[in-house]
PDB file of N, CA and C in Angstrom:
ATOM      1  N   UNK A   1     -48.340 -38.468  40.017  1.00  0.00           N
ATOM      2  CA  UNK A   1     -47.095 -38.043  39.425  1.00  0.00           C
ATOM      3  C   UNK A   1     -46.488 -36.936  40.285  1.00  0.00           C
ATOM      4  N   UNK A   2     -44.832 -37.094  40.482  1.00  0.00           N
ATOM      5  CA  UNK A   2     -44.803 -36.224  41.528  1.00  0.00           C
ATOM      6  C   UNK A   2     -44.562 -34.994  40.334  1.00  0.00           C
ATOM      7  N   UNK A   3     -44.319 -33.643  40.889  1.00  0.00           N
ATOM      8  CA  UNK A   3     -43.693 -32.441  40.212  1.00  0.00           C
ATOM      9  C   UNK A   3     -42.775 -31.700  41.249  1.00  0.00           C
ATOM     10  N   UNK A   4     -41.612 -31.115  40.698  1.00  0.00           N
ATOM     11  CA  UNK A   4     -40.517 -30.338  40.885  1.00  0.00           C
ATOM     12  C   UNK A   4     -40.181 -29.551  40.385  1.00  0.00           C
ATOM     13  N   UNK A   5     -39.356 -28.621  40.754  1.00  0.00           N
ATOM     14  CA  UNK A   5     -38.727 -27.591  40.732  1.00  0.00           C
ATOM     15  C   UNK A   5     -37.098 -27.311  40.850  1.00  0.00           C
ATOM     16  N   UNK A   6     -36.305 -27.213  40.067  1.00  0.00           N
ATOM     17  CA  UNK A   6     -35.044 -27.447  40.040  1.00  0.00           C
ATOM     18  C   UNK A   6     -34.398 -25.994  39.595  1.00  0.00           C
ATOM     19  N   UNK A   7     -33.994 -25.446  41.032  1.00  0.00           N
ATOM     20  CA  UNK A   7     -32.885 -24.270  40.529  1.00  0.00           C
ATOM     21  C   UNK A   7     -31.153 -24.456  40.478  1.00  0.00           C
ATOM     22  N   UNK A   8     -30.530 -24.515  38.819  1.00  0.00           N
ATOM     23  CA  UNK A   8     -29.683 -24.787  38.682  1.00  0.00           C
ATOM     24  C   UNK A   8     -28.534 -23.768  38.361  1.00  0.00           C
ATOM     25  N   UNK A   9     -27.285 -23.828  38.966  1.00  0.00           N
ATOM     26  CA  UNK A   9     -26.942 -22.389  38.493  1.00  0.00           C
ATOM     27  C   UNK A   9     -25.658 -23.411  37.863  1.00  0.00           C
ATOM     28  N   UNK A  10     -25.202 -22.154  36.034  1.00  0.00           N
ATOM     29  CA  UNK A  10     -24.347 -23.286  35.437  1.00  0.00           C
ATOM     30  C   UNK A  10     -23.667 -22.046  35.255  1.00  0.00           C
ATOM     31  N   UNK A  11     -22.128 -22.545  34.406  1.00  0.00           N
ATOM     32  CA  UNK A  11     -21.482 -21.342  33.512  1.00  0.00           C
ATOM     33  C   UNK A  11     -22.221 -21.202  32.287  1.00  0.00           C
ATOM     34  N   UNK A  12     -22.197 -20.014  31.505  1.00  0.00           N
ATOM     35  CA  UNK A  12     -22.709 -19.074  30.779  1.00  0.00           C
ATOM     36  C   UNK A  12     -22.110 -19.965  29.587  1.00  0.00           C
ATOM     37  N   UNK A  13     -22.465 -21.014  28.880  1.00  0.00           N
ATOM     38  CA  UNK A  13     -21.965 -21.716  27.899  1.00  0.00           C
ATOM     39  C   UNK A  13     -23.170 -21.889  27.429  1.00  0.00           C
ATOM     40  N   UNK A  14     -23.037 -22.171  25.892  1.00  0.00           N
ATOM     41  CA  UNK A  14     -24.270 -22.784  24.681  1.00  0.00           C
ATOM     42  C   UNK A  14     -24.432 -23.914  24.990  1.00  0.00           C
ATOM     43  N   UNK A  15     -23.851 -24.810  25.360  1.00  0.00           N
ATOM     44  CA  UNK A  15     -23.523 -26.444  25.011  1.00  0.00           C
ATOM     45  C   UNK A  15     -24.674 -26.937  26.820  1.00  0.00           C
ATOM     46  N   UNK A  16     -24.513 -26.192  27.769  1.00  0.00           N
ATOM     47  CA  UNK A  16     -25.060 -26.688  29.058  1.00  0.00           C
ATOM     48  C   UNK A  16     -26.557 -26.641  28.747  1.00  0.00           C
ATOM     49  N   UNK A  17     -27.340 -25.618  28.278  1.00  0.00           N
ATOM     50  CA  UNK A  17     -28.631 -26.180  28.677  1.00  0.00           C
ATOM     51  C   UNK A  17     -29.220 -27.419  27.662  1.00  0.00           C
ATOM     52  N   UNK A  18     -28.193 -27.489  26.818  1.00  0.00           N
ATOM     53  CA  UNK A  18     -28.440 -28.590  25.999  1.00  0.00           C
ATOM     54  C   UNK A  18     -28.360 -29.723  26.497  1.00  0.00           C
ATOM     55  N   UNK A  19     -27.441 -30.071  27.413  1.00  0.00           N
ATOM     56  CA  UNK A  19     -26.477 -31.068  27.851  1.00  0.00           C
ATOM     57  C   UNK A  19     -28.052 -31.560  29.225  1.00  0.00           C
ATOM     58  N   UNK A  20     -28.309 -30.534  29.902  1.00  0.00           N
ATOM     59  CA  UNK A  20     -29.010 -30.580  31.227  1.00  0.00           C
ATOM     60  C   UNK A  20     -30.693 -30.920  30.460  1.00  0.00           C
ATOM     61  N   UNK A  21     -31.129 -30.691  28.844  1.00  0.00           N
ATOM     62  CA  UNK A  21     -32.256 -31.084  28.954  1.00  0.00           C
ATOM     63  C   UNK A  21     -32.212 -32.694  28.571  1.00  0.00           C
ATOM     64  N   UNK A  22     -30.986 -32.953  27.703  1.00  0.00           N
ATOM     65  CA  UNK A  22     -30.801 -34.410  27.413  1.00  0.00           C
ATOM     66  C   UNK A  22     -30.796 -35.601  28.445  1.00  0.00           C
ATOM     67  N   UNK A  23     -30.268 -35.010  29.696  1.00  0.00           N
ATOM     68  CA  UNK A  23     -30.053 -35.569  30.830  1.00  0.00           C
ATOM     69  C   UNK A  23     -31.499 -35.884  31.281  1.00  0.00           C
ATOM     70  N   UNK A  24     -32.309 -34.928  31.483  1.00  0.00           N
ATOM     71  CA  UNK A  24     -33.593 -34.820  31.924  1.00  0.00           C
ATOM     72  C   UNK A  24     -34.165 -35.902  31.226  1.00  0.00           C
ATOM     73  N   UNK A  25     -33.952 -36.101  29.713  1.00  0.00           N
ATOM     74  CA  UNK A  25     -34.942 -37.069  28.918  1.00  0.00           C
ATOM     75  C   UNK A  25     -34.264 -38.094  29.383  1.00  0.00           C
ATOM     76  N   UNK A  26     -33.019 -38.465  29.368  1.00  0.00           N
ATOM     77  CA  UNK A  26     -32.841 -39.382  29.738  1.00  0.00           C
ATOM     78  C   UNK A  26     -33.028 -40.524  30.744  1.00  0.00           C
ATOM     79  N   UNK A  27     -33.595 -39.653  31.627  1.00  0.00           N
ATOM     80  CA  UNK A  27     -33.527 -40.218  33.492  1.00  0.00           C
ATOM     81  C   UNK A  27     -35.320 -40.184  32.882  1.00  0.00           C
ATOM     82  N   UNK A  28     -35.963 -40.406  32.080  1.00  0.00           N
ATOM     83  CA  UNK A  28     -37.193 -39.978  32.200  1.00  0.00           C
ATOM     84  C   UNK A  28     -38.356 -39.256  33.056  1.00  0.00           C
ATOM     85  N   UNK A  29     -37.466 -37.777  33.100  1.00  0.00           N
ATOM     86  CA  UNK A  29     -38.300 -36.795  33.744  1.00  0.00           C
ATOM     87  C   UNK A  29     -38.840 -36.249  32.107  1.00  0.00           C
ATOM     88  N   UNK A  30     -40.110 -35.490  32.812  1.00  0.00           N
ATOM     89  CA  UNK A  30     -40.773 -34.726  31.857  1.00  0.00           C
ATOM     90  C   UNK A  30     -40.761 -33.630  31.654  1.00  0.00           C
ATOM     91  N   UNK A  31     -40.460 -32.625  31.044  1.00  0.00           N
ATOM     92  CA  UNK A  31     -40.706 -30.847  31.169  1.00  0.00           C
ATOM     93  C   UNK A  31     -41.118 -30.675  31.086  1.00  0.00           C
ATOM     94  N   UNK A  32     -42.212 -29.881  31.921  1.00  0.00           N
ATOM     95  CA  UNK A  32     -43.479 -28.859  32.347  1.00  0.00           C
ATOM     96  C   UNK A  32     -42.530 -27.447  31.948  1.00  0.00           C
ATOM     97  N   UNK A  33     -41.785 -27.054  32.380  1.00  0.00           N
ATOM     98  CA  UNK A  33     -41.457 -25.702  31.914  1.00  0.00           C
ATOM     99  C   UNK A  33     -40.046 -25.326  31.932  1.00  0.00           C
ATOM    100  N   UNK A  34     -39.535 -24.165  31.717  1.00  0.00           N
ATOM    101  CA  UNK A  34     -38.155 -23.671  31.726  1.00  0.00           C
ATOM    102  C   UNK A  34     -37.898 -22.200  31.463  1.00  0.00           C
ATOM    103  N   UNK A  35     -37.162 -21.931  32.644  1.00  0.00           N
ATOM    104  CA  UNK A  35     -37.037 -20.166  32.622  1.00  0.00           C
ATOM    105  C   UNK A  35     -35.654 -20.192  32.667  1.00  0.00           C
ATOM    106  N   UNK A  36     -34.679 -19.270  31.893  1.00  0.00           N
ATOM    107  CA  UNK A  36     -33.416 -19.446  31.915  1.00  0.00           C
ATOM    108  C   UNK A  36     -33.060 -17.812  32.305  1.00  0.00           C
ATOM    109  N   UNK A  37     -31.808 -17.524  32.899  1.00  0.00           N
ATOM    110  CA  UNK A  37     -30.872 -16.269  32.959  1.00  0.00           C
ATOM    111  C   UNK A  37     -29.754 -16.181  32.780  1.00  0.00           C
ATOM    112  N   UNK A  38     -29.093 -15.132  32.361  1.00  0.00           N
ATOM    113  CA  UNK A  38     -27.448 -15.260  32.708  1.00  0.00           C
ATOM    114  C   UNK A  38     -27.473 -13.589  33.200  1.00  0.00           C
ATOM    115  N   UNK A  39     -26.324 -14.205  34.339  1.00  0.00           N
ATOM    116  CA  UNK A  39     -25.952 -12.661  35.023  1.00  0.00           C
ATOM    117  C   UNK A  39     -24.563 -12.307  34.327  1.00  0.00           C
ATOM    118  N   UNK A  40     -24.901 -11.191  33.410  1.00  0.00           N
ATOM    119  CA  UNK A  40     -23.444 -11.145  32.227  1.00  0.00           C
ATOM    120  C   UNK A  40     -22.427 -10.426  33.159  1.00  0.00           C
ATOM    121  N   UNK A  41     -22.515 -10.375  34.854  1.00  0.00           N
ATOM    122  CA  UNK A  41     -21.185 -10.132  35.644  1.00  0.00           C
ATOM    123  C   UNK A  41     -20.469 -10.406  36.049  1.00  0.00           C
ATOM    124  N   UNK A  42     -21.152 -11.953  36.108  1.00  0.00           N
ATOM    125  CA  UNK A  42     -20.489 -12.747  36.779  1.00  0.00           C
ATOM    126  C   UNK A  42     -20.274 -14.480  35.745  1.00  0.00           C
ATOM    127  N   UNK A  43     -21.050 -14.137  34.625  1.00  0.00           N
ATOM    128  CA  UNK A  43     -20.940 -15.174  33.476  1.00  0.00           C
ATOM    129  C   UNK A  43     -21.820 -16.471  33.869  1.00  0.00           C
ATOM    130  N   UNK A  44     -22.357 -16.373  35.038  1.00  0.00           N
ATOM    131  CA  UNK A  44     -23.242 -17.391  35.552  1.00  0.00           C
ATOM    132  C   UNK A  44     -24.634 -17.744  35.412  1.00  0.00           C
ATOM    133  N   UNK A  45     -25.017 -18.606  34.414  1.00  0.00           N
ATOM    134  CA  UNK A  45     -26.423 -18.415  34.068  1.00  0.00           C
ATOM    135  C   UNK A  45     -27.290 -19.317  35.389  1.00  0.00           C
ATOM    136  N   UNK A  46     -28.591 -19.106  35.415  1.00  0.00           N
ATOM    137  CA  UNK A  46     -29.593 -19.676  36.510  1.00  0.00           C
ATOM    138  C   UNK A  46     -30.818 -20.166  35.474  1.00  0.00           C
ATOM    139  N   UNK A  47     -31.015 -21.454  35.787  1.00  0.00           N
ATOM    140  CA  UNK A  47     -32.054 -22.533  35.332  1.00  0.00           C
ATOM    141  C   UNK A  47     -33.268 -22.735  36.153  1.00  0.00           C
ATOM    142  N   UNK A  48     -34.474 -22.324  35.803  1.00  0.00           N
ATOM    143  CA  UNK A  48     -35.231 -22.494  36.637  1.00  0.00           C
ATOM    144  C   UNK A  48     -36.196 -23.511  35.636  1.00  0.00           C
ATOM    145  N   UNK A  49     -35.879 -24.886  36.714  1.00  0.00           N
ATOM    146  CA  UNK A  49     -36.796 -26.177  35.401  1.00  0.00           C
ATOM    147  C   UNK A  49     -37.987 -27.024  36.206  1.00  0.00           C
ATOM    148  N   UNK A  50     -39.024 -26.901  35.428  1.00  0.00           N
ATOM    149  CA  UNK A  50     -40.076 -27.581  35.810  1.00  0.00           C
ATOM    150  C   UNK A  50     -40.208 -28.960  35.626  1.00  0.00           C
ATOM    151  N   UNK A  51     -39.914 -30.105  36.338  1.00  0.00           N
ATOM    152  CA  UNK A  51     -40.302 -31.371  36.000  1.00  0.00           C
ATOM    153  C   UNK A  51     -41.125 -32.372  36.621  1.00  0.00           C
ATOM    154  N   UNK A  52     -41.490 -33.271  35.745  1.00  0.00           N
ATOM    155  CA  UNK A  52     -42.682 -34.401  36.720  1.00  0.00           C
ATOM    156  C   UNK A  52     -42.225 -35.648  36.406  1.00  0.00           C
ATOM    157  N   UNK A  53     -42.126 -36.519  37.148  1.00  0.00           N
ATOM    158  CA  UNK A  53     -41.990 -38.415  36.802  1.00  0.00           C
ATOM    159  C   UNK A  53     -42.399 -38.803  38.088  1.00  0.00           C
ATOM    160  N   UNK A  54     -42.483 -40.045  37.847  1.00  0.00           N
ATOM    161  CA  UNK A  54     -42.837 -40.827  39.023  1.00  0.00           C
ATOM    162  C   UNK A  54     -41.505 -41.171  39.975  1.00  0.00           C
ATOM    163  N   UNK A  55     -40.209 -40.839  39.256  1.00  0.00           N
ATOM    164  CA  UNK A  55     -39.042 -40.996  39.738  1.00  0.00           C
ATOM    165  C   UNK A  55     -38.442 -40.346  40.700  1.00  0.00           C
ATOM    166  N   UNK A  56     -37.600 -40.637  41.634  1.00  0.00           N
ATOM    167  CA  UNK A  56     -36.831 -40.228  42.463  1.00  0.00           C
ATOM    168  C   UNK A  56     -36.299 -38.691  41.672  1.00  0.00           C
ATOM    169  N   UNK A  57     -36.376 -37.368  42.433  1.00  0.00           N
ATOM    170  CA  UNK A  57     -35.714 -36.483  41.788  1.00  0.00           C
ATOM    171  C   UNK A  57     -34.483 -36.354  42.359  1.00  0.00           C
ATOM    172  N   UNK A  58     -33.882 -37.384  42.814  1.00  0.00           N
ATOM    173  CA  UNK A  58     -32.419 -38.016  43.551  1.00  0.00           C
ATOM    174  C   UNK A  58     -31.669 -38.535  42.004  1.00  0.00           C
ATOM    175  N   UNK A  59     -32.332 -39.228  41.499  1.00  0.00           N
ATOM    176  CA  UNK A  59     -32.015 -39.700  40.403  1.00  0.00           C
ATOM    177  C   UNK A  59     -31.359 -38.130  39.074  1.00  0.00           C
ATOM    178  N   UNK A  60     -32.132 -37.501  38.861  1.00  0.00           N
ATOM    179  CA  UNK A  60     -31.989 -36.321  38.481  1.00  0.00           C
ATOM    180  C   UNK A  60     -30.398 -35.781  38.670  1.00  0.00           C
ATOM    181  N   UNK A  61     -31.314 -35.439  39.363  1.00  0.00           N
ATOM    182  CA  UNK A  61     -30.099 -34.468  40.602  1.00  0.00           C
ATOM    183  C   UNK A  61     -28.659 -34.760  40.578  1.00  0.00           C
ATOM    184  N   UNK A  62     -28.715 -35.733  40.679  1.00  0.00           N
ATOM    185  CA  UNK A  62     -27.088 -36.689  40.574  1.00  0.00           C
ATOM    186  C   UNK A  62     -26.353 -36.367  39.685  1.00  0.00           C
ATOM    187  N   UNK A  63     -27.298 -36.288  38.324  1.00  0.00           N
ATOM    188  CA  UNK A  63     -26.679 -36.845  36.954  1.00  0.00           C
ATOM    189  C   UNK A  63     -26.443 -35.566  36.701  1.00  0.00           C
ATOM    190  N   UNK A  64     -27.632 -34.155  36.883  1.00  0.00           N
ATOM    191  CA  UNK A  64     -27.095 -32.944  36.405  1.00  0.00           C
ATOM    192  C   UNK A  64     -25.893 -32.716  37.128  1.00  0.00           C
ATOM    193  N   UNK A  65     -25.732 -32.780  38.452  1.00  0.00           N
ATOM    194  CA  UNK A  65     -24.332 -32.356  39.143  1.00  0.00           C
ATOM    195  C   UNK A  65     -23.348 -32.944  38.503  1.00  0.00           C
ATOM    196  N   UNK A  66     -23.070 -34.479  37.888  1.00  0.00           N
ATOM    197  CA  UNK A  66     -21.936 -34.741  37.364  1.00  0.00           C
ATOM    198  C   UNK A  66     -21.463 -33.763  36.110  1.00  0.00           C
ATOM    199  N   UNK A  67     -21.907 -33.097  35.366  1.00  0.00           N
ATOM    200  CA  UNK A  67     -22.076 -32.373  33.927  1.00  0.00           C
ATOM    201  C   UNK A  67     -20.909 -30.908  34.539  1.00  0.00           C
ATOM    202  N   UNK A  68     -20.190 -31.110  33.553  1.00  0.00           N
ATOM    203  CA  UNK A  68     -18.609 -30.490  33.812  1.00  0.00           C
ATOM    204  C   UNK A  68     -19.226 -28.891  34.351  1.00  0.00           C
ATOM    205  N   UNK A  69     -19.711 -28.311  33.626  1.00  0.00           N
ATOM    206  CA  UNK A  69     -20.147 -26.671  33.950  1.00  0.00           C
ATOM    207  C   UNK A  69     -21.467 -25.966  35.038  1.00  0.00           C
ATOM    208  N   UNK A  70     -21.701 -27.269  35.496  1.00  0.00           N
ATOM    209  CA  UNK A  70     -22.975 -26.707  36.983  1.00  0.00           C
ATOM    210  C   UNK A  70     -22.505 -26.955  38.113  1.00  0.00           C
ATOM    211  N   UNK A  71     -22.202 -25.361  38.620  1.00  0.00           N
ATOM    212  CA  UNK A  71     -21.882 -25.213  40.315  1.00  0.00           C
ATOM    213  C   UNK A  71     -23.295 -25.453  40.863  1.00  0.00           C
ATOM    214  N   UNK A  72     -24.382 -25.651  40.887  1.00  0.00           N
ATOM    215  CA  UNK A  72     -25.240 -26.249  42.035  1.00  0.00           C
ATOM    216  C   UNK A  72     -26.263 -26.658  41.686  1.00  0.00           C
ATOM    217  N   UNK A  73     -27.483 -27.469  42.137  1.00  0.00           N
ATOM    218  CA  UNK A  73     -28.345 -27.760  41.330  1.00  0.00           C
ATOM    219  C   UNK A  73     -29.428 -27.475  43.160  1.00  0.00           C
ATOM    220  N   UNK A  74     -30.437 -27.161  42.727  1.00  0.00           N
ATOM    221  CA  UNK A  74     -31.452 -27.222  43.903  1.00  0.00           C
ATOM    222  C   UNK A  74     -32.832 -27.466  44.074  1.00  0.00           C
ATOM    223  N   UNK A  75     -32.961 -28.474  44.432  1.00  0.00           N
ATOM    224  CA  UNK A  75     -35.041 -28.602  44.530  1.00  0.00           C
ATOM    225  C   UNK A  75     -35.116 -27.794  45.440  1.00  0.00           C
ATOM    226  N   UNK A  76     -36.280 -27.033  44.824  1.00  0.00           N
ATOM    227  CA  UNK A  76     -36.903 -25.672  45.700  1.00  0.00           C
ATOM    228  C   UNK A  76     -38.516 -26.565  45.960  1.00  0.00           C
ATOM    229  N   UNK A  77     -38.723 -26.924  45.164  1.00  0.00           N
ATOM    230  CA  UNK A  77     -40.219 -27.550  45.462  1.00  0.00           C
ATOM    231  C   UNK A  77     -40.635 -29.148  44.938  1.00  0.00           C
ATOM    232  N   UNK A  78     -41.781 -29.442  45.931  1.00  0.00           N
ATOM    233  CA  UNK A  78     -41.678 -30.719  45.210  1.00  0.00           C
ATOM    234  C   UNK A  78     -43.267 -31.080  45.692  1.00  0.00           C
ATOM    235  N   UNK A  79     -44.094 -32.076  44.921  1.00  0.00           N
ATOM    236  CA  UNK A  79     -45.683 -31.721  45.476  1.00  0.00           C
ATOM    237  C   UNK A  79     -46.001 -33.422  44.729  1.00  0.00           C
ATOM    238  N   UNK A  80     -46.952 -34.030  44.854  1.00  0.00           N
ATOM    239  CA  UNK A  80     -47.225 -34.846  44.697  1.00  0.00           C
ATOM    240  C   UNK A  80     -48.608 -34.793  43.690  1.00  0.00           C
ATOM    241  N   UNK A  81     -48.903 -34.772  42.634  1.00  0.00           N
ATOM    242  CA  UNK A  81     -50.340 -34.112  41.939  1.00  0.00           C
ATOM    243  C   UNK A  81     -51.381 -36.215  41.907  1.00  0.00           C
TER     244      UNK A  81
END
């Protein structure tokens, strides 16, 4: 199973990390974990999400970037267990 690491930076809205874990179930990734922030200076929160599937994290990736309120999405890591 592979595992990843996804740093996402969104606007400071209720409705996004909702939106970004539905997505996740959907594409059938799994959550291993989730660390969230918002920088109240700039209104920009940062997603730091743990996931595993056997799937392309191309697949992922795609679908969070389409979602109206995330300026970037980034695999920082990726490992094969």
């Amino acid at each position: 199973m592979n595992h990843y690491q996804l740093t996402i930076k969104a606007d400071d809205k209720q409705v996004v990390l909702e939106r970004i874990l539905q997505v996740t179930r959907y594409r059938g990734f799994l959550i291993s974990g989730i660390e969230a922030k918002v920088n109240t200076g700039t209104n920009i929160g940062t997603i730091v999400l743990f996931v595993r599937s056997e799937r392309s994290i191309t697949l992922l990736v795609d679908q969070i970037n389409k979602l109206i309120d995330i300026k970037e999405v980034h695999v920082d890591k990726s490992e094969t267990a």
